[in-house]
PDB file of N, CA and C in Angstrom:
ATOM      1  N   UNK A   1      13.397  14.506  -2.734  1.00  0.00           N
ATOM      2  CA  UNK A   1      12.410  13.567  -2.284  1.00  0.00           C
ATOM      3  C   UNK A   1      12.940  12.866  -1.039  1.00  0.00           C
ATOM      4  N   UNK A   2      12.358  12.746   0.144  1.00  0.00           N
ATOM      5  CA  UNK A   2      12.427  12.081   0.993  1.00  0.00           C
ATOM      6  C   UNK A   2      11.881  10.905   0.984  1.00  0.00           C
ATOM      7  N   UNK A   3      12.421   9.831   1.638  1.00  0.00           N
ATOM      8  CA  UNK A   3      11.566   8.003   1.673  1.00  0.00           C
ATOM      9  C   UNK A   3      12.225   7.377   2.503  1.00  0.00           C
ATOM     10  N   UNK A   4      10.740   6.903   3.227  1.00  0.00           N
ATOM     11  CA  UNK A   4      11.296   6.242   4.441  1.00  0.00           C
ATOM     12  C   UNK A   4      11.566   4.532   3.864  1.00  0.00           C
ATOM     13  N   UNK A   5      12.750   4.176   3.886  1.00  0.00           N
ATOM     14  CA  UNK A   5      13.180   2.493   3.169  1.00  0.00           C
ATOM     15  C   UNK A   5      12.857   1.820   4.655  1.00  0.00           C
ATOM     16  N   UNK A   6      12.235   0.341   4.876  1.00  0.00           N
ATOM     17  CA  UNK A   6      11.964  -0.509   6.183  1.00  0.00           C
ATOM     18  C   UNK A   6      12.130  -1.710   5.619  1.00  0.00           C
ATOM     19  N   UNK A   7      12.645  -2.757   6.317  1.00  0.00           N
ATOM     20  CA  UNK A   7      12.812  -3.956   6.435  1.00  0.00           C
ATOM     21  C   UNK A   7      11.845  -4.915   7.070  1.00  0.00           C
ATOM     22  N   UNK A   8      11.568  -5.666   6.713  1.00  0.00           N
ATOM     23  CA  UNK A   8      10.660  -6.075   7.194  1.00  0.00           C
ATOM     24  C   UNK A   8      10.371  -7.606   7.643  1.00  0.00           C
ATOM     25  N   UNK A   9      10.493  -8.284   9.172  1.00  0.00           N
ATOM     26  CA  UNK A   9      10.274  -9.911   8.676  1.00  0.00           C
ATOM     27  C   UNK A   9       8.922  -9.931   9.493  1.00  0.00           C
ATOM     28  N   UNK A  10       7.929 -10.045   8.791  1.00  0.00           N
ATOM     29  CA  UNK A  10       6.727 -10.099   9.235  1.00  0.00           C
ATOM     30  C   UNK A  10       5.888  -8.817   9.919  1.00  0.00           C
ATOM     31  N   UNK A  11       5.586  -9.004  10.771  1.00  0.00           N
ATOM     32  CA  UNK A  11       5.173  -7.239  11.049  1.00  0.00           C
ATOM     33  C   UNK A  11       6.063  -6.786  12.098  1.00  0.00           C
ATOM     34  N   UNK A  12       7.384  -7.200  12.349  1.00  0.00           N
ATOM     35  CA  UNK A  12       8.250  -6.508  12.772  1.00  0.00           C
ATOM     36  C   UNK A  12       9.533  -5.609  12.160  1.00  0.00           C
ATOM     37  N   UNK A  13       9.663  -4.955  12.243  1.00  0.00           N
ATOM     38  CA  UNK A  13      10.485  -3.502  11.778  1.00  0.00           C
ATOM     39  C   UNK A  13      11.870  -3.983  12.168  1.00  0.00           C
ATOM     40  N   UNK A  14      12.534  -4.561  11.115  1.00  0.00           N
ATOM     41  CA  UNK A  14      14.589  -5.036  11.365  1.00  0.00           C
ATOM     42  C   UNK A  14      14.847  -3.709  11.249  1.00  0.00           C
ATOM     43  N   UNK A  15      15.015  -2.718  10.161  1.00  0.00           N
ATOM     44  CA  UNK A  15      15.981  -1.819  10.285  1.00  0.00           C
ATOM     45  C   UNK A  15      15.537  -0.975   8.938  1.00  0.00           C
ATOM     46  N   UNK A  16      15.554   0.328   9.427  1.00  0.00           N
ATOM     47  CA  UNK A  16      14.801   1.497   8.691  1.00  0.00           C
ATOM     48  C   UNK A  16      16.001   2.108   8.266  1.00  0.00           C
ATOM     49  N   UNK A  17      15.703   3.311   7.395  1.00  0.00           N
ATOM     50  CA  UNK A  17      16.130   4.366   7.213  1.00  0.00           C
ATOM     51  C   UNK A  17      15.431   5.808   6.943  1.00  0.00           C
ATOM     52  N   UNK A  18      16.112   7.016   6.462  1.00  0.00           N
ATOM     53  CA  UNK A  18      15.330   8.403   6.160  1.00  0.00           C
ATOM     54  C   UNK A  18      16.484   8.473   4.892  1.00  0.00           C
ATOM     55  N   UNK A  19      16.145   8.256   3.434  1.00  0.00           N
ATOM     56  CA  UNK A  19      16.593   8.504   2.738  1.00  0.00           C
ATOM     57  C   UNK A  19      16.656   9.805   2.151  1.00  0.00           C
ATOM     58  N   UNK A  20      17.410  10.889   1.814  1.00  0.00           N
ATOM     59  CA  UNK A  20      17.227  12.160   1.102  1.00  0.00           C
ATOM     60  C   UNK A  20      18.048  12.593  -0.072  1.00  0.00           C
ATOM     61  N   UNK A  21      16.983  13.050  -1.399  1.00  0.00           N
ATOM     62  CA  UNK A  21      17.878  13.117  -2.684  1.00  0.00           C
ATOM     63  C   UNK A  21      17.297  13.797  -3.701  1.00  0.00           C
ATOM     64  N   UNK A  22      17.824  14.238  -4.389  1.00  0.00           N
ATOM     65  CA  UNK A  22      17.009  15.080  -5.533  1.00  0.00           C
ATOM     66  C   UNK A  22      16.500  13.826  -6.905  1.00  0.00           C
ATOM     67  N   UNK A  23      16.136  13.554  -6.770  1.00  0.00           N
ATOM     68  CA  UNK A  23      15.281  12.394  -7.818  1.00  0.00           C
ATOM     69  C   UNK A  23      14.146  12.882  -8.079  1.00  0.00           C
ATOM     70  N   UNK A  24      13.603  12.241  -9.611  1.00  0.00           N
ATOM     71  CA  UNK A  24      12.868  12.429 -10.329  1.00  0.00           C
ATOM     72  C   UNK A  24      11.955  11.562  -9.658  1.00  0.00           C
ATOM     73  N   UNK A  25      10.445  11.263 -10.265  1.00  0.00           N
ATOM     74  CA  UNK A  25       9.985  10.238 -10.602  1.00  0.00           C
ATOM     75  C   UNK A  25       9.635   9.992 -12.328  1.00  0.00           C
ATOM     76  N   UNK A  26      11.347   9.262 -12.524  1.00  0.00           N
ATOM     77  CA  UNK A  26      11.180   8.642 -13.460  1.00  0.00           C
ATOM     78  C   UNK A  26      12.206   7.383 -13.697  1.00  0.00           C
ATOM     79  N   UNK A  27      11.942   6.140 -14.714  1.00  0.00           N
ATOM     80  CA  UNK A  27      12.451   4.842 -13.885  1.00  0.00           C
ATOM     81  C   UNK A  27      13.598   4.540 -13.875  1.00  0.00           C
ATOM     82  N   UNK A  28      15.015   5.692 -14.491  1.00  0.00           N
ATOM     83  CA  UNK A  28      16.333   5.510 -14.135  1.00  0.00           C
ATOM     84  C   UNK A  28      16.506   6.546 -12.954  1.00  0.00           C
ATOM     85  N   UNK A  29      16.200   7.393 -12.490  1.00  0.00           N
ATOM     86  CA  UNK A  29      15.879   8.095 -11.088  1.00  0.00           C
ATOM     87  C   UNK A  29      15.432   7.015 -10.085  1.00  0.00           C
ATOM     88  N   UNK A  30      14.296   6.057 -10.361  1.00  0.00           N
ATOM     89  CA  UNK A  30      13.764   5.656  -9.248  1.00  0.00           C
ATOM     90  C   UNK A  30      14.994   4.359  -9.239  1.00  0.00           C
ATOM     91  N   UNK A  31      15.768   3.975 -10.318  1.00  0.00           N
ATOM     92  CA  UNK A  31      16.250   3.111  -9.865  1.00  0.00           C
ATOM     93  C   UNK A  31      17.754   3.379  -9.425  1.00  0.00           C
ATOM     94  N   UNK A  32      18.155   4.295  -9.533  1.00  0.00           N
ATOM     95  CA  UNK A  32      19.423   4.920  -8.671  1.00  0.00           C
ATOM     96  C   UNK A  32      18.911   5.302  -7.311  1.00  0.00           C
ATOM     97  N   UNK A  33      17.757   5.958  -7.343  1.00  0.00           N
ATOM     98  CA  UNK A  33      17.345   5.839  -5.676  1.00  0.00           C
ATOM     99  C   UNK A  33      17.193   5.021  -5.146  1.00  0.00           C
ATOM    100  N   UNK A  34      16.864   3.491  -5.612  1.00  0.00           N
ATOM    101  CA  UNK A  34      16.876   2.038  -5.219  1.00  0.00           C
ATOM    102  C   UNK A  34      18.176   1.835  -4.552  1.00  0.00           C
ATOM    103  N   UNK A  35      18.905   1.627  -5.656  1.00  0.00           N
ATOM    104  CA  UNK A  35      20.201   1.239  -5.539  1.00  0.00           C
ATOM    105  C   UNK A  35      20.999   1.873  -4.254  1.00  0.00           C
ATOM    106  N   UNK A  36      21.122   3.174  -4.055  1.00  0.00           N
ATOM    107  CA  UNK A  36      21.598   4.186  -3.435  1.00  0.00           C
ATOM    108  C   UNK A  36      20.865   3.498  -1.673  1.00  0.00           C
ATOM    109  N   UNK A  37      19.757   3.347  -1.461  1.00  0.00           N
ATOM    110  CA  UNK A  37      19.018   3.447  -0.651  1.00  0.00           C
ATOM    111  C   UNK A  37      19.158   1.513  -0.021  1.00  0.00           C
ATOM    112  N   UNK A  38      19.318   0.256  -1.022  1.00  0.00           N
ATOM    113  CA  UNK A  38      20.051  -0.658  -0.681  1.00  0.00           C
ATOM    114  C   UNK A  38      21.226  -0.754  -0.437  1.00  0.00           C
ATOM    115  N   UNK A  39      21.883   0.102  -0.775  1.00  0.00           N
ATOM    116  CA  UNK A  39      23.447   0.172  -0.281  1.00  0.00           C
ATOM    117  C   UNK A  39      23.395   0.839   1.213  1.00  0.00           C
ATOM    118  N   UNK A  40      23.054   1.662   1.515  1.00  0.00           N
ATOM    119  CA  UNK A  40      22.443   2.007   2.441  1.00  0.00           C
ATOM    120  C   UNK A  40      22.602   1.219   4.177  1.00  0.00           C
ATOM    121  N   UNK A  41      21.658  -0.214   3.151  1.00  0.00           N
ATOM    122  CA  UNK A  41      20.755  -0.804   4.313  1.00  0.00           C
ATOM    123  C   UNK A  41      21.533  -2.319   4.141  1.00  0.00           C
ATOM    124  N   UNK A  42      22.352  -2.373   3.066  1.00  0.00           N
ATOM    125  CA  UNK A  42      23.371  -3.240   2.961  1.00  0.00           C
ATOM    126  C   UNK A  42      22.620  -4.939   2.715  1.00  0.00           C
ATOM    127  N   UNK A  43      21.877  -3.899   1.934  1.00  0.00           N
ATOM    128  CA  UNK A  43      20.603  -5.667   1.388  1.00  0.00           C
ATOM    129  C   UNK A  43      21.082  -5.618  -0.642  1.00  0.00           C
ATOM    130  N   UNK A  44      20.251  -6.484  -0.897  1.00  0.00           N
ATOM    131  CA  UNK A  44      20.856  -6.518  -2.397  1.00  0.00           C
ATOM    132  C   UNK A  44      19.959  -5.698  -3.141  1.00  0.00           C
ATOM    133  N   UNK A  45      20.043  -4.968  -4.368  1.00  0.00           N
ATOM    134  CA  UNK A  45      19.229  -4.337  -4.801  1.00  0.00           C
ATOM    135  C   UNK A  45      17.935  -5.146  -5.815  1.00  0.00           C
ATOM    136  N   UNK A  46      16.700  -4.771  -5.320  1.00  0.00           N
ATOM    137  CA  UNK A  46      15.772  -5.749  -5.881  1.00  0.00           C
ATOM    138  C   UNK A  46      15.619  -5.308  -7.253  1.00  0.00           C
ATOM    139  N   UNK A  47      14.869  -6.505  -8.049  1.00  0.00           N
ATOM    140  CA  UNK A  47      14.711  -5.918  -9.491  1.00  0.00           C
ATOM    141  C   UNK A  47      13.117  -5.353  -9.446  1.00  0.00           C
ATOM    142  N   UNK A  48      13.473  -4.183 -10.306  1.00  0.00           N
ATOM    143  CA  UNK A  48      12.294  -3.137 -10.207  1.00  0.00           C
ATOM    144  C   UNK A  48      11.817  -3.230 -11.432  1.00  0.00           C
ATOM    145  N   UNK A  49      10.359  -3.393 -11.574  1.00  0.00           N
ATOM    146  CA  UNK A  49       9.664  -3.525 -12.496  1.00  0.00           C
ATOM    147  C   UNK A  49       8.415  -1.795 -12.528  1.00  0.00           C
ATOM    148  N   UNK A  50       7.955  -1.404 -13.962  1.00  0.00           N
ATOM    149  CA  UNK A  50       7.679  -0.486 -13.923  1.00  0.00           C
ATOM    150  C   UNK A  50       6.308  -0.352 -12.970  1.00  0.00           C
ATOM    151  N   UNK A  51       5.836  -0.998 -12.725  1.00  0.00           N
ATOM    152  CA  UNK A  51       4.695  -1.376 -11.212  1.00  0.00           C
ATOM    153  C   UNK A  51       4.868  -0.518 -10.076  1.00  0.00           C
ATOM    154  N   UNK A  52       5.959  -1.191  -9.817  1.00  0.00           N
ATOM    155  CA  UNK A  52       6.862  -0.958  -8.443  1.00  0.00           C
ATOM    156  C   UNK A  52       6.832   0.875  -8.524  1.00  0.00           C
ATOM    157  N   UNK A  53       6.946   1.321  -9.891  1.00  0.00           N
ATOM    158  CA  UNK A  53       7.596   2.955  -9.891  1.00  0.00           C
ATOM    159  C   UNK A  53       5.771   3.265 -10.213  1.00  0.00           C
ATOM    160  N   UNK A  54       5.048   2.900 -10.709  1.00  0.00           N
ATOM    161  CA  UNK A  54       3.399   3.090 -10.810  1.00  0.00           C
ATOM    162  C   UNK A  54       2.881   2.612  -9.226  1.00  0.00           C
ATOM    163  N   UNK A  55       3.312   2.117  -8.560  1.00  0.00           N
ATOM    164  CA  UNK A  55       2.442   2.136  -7.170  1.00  0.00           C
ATOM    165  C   UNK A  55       3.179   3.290  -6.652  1.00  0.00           C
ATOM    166  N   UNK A  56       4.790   3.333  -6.488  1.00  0.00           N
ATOM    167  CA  UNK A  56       5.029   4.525  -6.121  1.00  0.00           C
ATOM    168  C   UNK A  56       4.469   5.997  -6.171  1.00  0.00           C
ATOM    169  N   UNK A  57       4.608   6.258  -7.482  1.00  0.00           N
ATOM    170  CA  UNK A  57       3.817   7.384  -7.833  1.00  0.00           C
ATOM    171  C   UNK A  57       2.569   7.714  -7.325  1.00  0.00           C
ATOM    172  N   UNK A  58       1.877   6.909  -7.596  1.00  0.00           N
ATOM    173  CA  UNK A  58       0.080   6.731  -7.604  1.00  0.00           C
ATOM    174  C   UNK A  58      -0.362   6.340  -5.293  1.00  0.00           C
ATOM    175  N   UNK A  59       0.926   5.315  -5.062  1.00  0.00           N
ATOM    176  CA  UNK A  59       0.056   5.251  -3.364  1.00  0.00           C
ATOM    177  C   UNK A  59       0.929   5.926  -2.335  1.00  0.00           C
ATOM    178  N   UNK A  60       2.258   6.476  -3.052  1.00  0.00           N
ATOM    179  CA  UNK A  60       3.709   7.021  -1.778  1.00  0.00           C
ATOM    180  C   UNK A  60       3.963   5.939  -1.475  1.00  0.00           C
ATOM    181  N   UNK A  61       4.361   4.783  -1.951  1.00  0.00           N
ATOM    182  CA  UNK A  61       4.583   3.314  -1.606  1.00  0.00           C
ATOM    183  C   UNK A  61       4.653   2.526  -2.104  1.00  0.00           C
ATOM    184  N   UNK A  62       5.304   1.187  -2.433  1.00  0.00           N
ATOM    185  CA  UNK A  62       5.757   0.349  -3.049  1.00  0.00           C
ATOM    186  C   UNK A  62       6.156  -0.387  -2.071  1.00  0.00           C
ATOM    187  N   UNK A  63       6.347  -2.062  -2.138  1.00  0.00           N
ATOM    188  CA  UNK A  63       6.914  -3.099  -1.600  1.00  0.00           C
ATOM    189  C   UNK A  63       7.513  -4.396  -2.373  1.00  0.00           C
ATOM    190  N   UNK A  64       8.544  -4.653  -1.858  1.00  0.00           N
ATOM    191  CA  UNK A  64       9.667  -5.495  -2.548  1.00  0.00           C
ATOM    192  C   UNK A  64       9.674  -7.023  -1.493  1.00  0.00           C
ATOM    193  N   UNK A  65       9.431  -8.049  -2.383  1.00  0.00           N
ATOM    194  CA  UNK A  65       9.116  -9.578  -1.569  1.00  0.00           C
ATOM    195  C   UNK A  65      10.440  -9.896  -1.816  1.00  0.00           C
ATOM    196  N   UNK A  66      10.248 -11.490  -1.207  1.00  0.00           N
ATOM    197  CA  UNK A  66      11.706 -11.442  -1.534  1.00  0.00           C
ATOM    198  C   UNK A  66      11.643 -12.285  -2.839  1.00  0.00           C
ATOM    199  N   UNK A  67      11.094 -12.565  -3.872  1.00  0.00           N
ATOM    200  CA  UNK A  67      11.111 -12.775  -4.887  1.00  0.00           C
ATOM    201  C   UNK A  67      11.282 -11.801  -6.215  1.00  0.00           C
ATOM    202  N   UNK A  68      11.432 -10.809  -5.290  1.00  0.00           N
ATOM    203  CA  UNK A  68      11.991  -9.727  -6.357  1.00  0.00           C
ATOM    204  C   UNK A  68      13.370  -9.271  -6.186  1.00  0.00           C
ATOM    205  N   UNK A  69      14.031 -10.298  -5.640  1.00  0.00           N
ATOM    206  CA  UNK A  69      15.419  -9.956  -5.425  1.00  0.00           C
ATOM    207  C   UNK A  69      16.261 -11.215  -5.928  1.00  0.00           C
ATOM    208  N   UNK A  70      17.134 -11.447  -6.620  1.00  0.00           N
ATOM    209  CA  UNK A  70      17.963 -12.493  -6.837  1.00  0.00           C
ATOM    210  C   UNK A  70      18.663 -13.376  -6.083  1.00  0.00           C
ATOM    211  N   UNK A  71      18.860 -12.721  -4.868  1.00  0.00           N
ATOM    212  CA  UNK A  71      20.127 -13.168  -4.254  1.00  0.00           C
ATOM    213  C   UNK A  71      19.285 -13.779  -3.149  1.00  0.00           C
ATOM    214  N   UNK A  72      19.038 -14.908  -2.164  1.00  0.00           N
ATOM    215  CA  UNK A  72      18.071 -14.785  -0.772  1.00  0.00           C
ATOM    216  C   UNK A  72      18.343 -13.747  -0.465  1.00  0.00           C
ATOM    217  N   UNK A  73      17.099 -13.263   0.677  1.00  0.00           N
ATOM    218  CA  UNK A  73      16.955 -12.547   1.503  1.00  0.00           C
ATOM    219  C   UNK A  73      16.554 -13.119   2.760  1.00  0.00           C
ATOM    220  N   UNK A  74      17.090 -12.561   3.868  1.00  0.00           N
ATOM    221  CA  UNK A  74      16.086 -13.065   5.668  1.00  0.00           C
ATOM    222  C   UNK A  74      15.829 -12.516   5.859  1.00  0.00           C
ATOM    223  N   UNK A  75      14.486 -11.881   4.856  1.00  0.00           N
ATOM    224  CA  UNK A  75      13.444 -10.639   5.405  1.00  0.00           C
ATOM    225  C   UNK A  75      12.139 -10.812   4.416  1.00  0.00           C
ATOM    226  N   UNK A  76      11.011 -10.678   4.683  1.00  0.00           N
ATOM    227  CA  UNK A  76       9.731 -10.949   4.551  1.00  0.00           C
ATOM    228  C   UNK A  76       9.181  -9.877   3.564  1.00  0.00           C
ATOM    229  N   UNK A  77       9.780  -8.651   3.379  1.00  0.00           N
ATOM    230  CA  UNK A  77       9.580  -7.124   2.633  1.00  0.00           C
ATOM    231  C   UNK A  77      10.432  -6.285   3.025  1.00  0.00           C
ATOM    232  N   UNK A  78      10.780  -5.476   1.636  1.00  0.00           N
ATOM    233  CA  UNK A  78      10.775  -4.105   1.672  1.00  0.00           C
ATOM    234  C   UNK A  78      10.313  -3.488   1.353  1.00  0.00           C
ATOM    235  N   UNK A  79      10.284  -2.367   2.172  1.00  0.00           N
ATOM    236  CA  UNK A  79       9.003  -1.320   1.760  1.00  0.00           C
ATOM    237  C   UNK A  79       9.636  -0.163   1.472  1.00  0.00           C
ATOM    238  N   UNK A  80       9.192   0.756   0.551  1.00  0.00           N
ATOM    239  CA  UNK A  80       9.417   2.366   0.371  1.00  0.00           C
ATOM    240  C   UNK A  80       8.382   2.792   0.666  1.00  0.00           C
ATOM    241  N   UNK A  81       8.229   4.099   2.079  1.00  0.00           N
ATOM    242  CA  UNK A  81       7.418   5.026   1.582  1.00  0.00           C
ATOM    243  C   UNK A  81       7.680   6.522   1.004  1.00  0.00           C
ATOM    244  N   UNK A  82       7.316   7.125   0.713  1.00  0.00           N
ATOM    245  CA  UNK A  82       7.525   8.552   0.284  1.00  0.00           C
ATOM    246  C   UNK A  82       7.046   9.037   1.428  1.00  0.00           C
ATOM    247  N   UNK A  83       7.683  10.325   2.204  1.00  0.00           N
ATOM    248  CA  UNK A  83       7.143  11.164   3.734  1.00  0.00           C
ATOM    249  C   UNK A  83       7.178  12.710   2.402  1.00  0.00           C
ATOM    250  N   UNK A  84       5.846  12.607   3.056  1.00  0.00           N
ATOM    251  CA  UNK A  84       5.586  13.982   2.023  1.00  0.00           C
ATOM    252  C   UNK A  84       5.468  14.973   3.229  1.00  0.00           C
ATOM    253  N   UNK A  85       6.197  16.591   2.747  1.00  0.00           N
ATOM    254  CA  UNK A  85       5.885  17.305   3.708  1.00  0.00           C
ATOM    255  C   UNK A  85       4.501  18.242   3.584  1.00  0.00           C
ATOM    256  N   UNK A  86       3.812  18.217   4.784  1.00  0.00           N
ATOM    257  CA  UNK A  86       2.666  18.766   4.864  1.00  0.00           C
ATOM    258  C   UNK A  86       3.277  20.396   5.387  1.00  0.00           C
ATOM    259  N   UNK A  87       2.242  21.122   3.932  1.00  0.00           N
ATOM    260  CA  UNK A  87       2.714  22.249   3.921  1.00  0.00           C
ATOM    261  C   UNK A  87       1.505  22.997   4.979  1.00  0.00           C
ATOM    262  N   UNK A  88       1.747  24.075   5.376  1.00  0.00           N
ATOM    263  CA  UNK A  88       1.194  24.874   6.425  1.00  0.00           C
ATOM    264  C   UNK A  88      -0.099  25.197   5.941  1.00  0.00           C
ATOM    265  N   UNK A  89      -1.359  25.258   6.572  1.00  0.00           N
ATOM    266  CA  UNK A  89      -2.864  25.293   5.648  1.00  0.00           C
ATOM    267  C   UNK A  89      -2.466  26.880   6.158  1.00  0.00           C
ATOM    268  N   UNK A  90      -3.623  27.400   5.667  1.00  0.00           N
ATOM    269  CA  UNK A  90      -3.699  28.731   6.031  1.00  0.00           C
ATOM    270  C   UNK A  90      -4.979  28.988   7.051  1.00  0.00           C
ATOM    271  N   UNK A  91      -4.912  30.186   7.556  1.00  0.00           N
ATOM    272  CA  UNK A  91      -5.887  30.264   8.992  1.00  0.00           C
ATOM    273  C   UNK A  91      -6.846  29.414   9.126  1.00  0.00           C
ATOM    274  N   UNK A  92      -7.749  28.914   9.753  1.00  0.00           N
ATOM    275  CA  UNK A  92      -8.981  28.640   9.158  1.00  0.00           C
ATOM    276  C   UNK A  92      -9.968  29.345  10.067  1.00  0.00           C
ATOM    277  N   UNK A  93     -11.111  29.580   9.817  1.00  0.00           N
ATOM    278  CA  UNK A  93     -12.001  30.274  11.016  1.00  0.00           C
ATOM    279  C   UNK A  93     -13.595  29.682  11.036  1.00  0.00           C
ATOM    280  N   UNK A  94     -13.467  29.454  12.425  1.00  0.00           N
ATOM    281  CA  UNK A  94     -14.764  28.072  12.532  1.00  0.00           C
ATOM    282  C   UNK A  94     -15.592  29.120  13.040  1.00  0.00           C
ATOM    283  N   UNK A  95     -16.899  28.718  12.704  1.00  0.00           N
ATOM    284  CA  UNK A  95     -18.466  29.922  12.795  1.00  0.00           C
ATOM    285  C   UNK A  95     -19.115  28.955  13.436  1.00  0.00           C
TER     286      UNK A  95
END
């Protein structure tokens, strides 16, 4: 699974990444990919509630306030998205 992790203080972009890993979607997978992916970006790891892994699934996305983190944060969100690869359509032929 690929996921793009972003930082966020308001609608400006602090500092991204391209995360890559063989993970499940399921919620000790999603939360080692958390973890893995805050270490990363050298922020604290937020607490993940099963939501967080149900928006994932269901929108390629999830976002983390900073009230879902223990420790402060000086950032406004984090976001996960999932970058799904778009597989090749096949011919198409317009009449």
């Amino acid at each position: 699974m690929k996921v793009w992790a972003k930082i966020m203080n308001g609608d400006k972009l602090v500092k991204d990444i391209i995360f890559e890993g063989e993970y499940l979607l399921k919620m000790s997978d999603y939360q080692s990919m958390l973890q893995e992916i805050a270490y990363r970006l050298d922020i604290a790891t937020p607490i993940s509630l099963e939501s967080h892994l149900k928006h994932f699934e269901k929108f390629n996305r999830t976002k983390y306030l900073p009230r879902d983190f223990v420790e402060d944060v000086d950032f406004t969100s984090f976001i996960l998205e999932r970058v799904l690869d778009e597989k090749k359509k096949p011919n198409q032929f317009y009449i």
